[in-house]
N, C-alpha and C. Protein backbone atom coordinates (compact mmCIF):
# COMPACT_ATOMS: atom_id res chain seq x y z
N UNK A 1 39.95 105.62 24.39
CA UNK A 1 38.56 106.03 24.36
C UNK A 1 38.31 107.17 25.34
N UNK A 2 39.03 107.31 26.40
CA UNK A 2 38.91 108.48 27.45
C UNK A 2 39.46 109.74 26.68
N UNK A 3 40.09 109.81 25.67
CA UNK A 3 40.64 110.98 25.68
C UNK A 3 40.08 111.65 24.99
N UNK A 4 38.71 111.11 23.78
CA UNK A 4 37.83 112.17 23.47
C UNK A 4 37.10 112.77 23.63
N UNK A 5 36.70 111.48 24.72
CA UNK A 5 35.37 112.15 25.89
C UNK A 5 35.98 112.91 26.70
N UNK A 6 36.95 113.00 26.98
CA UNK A 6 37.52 113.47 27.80
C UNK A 6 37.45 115.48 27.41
N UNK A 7 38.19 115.48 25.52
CA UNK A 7 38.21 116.60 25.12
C UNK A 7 36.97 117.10 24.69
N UNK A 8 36.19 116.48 24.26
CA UNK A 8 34.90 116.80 23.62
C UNK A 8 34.45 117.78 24.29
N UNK A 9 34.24 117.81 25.68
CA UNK A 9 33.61 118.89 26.36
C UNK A 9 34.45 120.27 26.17
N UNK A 10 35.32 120.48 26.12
CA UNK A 10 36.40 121.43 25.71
C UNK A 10 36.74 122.71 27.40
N UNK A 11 36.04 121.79 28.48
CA UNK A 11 36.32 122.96 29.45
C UNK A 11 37.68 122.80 30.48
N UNK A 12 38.26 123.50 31.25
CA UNK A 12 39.80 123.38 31.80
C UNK A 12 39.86 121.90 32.49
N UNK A 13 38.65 121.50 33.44
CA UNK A 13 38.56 120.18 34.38
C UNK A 13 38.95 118.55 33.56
N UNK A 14 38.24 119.33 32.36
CA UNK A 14 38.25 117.71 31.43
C UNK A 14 39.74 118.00 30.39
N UNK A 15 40.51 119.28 29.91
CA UNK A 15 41.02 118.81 29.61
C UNK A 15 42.69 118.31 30.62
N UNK A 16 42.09 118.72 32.01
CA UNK A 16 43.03 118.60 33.05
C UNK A 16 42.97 116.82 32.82
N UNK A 17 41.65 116.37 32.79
CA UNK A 17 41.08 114.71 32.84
C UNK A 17 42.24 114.28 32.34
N UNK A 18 42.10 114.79 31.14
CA UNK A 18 42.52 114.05 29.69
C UNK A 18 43.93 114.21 29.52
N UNK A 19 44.73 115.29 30.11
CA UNK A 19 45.90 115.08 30.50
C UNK A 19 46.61 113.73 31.39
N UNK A 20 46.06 114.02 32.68
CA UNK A 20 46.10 113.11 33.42
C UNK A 20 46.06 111.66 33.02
N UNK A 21 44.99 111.27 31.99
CA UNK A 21 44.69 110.06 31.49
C UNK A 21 45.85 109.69 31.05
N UNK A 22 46.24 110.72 29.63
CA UNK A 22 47.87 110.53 28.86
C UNK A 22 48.90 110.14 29.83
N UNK A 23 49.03 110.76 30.31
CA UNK A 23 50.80 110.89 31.35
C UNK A 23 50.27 109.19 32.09
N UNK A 24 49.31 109.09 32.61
CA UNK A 24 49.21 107.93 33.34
C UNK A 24 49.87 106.44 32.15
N UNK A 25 48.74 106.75 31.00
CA UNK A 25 48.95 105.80 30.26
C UNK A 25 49.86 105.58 29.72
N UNK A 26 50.83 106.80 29.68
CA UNK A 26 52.46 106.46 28.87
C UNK A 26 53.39 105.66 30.34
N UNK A 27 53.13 106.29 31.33
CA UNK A 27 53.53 105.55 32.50
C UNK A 27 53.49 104.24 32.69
N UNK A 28 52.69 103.46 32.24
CA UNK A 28 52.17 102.47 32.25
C UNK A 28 52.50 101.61 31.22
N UNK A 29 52.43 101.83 29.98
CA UNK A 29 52.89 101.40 28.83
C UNK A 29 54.50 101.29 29.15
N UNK A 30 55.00 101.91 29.51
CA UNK A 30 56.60 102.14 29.63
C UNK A 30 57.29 101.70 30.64
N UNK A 31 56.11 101.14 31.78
CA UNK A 31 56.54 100.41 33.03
C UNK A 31 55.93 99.25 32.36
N UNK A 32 55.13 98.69 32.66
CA UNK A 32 54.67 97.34 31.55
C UNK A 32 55.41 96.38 30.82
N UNK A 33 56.26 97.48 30.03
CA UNK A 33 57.01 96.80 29.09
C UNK A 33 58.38 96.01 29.57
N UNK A 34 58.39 96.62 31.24
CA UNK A 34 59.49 95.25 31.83
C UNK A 34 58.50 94.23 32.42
N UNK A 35 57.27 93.62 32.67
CA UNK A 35 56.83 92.75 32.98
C UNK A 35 57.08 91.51 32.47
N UNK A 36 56.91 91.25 31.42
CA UNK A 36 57.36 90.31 30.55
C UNK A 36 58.89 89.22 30.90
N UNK A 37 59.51 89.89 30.67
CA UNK A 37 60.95 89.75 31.22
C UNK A 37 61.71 89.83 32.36
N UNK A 38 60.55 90.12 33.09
CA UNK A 38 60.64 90.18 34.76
C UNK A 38 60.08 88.90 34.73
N UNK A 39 59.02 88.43 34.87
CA UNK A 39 58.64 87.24 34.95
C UNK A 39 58.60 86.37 34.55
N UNK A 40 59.38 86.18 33.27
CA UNK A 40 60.03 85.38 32.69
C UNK A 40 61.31 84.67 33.33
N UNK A 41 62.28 86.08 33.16
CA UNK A 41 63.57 85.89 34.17
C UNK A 41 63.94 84.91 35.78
N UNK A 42 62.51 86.25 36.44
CA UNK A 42 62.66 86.01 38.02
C UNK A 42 61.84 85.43 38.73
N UNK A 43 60.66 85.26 37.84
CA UNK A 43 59.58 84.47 38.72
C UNK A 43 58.83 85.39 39.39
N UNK A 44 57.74 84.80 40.36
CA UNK A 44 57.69 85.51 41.55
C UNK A 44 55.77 85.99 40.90
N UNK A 45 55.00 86.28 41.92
CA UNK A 45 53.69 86.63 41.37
C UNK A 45 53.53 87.59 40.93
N UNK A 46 52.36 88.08 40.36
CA UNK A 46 52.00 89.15 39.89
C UNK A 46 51.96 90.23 40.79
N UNK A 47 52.00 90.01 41.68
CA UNK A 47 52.09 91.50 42.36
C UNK A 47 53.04 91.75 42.56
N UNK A 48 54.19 90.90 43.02
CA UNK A 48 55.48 91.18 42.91
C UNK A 48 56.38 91.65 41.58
N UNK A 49 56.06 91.04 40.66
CA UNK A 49 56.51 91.55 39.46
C UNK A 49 55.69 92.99 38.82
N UNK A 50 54.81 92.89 39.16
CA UNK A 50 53.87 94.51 39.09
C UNK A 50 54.98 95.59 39.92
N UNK A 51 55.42 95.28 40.53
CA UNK A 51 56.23 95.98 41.43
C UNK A 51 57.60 96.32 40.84
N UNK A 52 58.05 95.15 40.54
CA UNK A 52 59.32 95.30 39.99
C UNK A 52 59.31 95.83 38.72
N UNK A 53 58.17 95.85 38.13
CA UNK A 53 58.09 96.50 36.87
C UNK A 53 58.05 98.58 36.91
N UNK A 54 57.66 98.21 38.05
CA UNK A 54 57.55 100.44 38.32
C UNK A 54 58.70 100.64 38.72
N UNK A 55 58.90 99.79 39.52
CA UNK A 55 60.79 100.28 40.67
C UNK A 55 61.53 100.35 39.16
N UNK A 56 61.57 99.31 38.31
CA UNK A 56 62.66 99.28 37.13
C UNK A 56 62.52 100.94 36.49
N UNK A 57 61.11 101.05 36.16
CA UNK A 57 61.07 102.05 35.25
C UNK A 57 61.35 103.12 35.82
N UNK A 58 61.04 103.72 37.39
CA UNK A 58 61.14 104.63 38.05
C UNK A 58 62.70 104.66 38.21
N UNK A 59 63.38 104.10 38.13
CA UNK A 59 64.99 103.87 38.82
C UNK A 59 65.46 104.02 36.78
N UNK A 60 65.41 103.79 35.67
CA UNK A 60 65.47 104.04 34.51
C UNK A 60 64.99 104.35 33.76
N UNK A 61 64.27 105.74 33.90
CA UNK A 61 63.50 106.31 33.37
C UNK A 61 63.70 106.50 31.32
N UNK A 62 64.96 107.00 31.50
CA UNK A 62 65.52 107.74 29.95
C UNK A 62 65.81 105.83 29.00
N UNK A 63 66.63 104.75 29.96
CA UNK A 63 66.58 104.11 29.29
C UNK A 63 65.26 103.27 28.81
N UNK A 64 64.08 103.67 29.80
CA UNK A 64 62.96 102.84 29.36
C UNK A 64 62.19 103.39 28.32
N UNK A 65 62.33 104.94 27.99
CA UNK A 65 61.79 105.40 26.98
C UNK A 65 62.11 104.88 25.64
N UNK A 66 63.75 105.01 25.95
CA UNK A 66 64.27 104.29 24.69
C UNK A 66 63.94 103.14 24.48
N UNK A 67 63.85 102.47 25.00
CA UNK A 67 63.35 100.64 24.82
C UNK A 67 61.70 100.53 24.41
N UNK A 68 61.35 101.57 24.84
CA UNK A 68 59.94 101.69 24.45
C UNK A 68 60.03 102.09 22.83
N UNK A 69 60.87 103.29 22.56
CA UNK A 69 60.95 103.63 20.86
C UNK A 69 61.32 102.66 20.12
N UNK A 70 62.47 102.00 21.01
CA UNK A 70 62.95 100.70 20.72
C UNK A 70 62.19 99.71 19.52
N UNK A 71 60.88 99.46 20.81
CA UNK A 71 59.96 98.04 20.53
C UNK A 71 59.00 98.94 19.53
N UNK A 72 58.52 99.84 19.55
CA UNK A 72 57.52 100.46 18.74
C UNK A 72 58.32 100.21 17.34
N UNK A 73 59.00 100.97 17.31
CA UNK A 73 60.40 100.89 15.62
C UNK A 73 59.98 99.57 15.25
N UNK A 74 60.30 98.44 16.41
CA UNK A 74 60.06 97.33 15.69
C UNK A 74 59.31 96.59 15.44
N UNK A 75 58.53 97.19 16.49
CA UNK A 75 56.43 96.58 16.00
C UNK A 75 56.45 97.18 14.61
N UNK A 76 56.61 98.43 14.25
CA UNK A 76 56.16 99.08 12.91
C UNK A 76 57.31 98.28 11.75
N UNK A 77 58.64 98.12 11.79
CA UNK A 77 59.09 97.17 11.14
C UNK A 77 58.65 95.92 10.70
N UNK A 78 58.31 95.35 11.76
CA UNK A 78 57.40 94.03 11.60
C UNK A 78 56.32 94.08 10.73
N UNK A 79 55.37 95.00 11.01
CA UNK A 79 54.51 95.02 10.25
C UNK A 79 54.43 94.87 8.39
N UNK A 80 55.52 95.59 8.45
CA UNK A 80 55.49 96.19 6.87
C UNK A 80 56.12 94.70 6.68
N UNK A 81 57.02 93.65 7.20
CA UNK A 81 57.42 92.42 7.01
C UNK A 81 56.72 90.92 7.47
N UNK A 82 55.34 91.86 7.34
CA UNK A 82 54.31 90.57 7.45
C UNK A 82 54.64 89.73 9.24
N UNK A 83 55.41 90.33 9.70
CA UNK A 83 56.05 90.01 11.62
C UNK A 83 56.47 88.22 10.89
N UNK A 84 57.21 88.30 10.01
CA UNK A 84 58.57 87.63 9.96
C UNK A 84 59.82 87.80 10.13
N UNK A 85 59.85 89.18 10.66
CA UNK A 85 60.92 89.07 10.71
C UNK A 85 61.35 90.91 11.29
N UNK A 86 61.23 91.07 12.43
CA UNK A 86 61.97 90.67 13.81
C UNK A 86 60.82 90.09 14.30
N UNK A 87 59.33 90.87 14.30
CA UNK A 87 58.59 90.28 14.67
C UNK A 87 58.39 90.35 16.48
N UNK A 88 57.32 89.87 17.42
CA UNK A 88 56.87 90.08 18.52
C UNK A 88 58.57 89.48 19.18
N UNK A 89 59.09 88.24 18.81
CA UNK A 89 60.08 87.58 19.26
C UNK A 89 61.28 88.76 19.12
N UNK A 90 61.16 89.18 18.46
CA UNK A 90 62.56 90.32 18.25
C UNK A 90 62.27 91.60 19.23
N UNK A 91 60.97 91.49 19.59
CA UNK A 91 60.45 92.83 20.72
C UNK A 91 60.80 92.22 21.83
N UNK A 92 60.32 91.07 22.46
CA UNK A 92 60.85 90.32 23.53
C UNK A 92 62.16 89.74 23.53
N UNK A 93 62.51 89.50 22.92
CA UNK A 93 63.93 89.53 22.92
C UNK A 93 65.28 90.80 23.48
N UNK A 94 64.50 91.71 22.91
CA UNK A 94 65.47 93.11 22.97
C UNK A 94 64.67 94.06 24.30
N UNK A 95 63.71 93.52 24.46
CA UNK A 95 63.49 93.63 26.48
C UNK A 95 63.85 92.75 27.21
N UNK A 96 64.64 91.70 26.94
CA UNK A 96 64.68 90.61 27.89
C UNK A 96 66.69 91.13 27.74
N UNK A 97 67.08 91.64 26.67
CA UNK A 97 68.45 91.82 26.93
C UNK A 97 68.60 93.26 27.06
N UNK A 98 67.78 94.12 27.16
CA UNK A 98 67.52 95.16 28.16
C UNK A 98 67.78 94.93 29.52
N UNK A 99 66.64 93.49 30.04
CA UNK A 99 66.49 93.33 31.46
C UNK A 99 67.75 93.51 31.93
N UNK A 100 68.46 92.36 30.73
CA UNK A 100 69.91 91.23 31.46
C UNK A 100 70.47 92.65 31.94
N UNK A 101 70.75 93.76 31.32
CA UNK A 101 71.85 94.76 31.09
C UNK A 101 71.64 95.52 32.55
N UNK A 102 70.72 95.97 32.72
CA UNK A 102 69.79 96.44 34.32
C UNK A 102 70.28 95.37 35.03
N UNK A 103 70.07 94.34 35.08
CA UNK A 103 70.31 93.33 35.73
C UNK A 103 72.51 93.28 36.45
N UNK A 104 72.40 93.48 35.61
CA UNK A 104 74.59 92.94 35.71
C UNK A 104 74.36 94.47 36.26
N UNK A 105 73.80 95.91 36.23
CA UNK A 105 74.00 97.09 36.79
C UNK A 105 73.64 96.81 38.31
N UNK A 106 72.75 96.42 38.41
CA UNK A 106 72.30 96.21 40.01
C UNK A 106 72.89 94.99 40.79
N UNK A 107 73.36 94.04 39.85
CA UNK A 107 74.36 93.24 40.84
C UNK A 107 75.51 93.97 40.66
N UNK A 108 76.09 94.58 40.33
CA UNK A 108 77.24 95.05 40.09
C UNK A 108 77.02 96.28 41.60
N UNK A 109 76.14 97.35 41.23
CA UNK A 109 75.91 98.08 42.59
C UNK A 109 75.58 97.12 44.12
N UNK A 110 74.94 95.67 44.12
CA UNK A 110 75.10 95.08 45.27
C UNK A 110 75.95 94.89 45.90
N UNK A 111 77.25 94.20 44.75
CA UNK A 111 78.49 94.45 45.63
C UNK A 111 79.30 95.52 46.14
N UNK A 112 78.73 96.77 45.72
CA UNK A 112 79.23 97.98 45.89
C UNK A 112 78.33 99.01 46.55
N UNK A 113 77.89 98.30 48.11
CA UNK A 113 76.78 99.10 48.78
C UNK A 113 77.53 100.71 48.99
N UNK A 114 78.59 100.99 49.41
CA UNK A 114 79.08 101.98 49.88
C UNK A 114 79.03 103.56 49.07
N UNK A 115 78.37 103.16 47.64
CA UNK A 115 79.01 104.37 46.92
C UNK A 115 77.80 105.25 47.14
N UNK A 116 78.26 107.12 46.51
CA UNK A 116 77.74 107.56 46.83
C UNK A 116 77.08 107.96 45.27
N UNK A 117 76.28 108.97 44.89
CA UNK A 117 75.42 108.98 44.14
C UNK A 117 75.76 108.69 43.09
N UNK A 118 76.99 110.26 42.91
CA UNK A 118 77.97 109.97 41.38
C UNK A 118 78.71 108.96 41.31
N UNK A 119 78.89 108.46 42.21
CA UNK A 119 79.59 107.14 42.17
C UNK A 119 78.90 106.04 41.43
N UNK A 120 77.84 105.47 41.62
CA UNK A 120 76.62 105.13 41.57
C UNK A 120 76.34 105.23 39.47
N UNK A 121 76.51 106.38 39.27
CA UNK A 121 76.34 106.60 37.95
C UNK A 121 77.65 106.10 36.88
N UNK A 122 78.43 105.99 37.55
CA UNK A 122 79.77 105.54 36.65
C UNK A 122 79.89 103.45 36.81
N UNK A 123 79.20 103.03 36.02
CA UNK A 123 78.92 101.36 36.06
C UNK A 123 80.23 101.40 34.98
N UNK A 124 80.98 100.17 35.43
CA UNK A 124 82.13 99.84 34.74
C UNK A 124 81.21 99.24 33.80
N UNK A 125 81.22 99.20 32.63
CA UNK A 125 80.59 98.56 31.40
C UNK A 125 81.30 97.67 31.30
N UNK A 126 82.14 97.72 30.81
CA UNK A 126 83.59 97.11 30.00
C UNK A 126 83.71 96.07 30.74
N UNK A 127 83.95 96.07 32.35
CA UNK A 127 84.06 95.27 33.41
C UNK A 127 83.33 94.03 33.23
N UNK A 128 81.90 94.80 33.20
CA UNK A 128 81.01 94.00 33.37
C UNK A 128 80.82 93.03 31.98
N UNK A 129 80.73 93.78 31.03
CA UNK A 129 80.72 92.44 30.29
C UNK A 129 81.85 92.00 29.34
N UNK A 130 82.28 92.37 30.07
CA UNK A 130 84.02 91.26 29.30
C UNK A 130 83.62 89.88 28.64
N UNK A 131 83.08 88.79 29.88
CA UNK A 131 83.04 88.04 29.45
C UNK A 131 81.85 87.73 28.50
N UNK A 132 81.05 88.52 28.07
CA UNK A 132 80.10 88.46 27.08
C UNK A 132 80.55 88.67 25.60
N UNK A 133 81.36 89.53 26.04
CA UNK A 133 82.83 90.24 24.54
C UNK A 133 83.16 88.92 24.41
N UNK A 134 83.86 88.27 25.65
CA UNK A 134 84.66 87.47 24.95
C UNK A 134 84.21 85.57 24.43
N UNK A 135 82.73 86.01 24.83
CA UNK A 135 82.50 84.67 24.43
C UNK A 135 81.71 84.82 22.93
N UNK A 136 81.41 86.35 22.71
CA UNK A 136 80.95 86.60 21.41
C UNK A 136 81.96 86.56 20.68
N UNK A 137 83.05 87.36 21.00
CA UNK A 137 84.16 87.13 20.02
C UNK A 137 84.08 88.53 18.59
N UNK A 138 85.22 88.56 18.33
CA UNK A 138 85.21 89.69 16.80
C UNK A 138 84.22 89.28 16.29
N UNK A 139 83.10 89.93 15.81
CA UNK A 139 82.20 89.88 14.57
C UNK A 139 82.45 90.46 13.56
N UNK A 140 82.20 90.59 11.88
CA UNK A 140 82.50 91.00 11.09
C UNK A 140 81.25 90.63 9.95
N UNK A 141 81.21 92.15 9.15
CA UNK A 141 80.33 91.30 8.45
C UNK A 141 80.23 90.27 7.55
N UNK A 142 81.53 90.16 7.20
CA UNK A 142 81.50 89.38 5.89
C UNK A 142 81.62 88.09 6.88
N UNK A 143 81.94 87.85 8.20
CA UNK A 143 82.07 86.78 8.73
C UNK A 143 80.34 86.60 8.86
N UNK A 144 79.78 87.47 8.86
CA UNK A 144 77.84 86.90 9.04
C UNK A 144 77.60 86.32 7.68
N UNK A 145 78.09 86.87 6.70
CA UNK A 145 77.02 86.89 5.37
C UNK A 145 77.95 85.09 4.71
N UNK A 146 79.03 85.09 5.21
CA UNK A 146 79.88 83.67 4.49
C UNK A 146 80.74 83.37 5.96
N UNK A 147 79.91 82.52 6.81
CA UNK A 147 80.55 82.01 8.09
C UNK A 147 81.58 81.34 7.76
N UNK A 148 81.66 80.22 6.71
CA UNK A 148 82.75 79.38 6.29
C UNK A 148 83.55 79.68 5.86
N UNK A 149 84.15 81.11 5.10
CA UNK A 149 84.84 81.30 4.85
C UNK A 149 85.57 82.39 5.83
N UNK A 150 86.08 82.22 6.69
CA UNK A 150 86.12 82.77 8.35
C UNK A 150 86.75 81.61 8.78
């Protein structure tokens, strides 16, 4: 609602407003969207998780955008499928294994106070979730569509 009042007047101050308004509100929307799964996860009050929700986004900027196109894709998917199917649960879901993934990065950098920036940017993936590989195991499709015969 700010952003027409905002333009309506059409002079440099308001549409400086109405800028400002945007950039704030995508900020927000895109930090936000780890709350959920922050406080789900870790507990802790609202102001604390208000917190942890900006540090996340500020510290992963590029991946939070994506998680944001992410959940939108699948709000608009949902829709057209009546939200049977991925649905709000398939949006929270795929921020909550967002979180986990942030999550194994920053314990992974705890034990590794010493490094230096670029260092910092090279997270053993592979390392880290081995044991997630290996408790998922080969997938295949024909092993999804006829489990029993597998």
């Amino acid at each position: 609602m700010g952003l027409p009042f905002y333009l309506s007047s059409g002079n440099f101050v308001s549409a400086l407003a109405a800028g400002i308004l945007l950039w704030v509100s995508i900020f927000l929307l895109l930090s936000l969207q780890w709350f959920l799964p922050l406080a789900a996860r870790q507990g802790g009050g609202l102001k604390k998780t208000l917190k942890r929700s900006f540090l996340l986004f500020g510290d992963n900027p590029l991946f939070s955008i994506f998680l944001g196109l992410y959940n939108l894709v699948t709000a608009l998917i949902s829709v057209f499928l009546a939200f049977l199917m991925p649905g709000f649960a398939g949006v929270a879901l795929a921020s909550d294994d967002a979180l986990r993934l942030r999550l194994f990065k920053y314990d992974w950098l705890e034990k590794h106070p010493g490094l230096d920036a670029r260092s910092r940017r090279n997270i053993p993936w592979d390392e880290l979730l081995a044991e997630d590989k290996e408790l998922v195991g080969k997938r295949t499709l024909k092993g999804m569509i006829f489990p029993w015969k597998e």
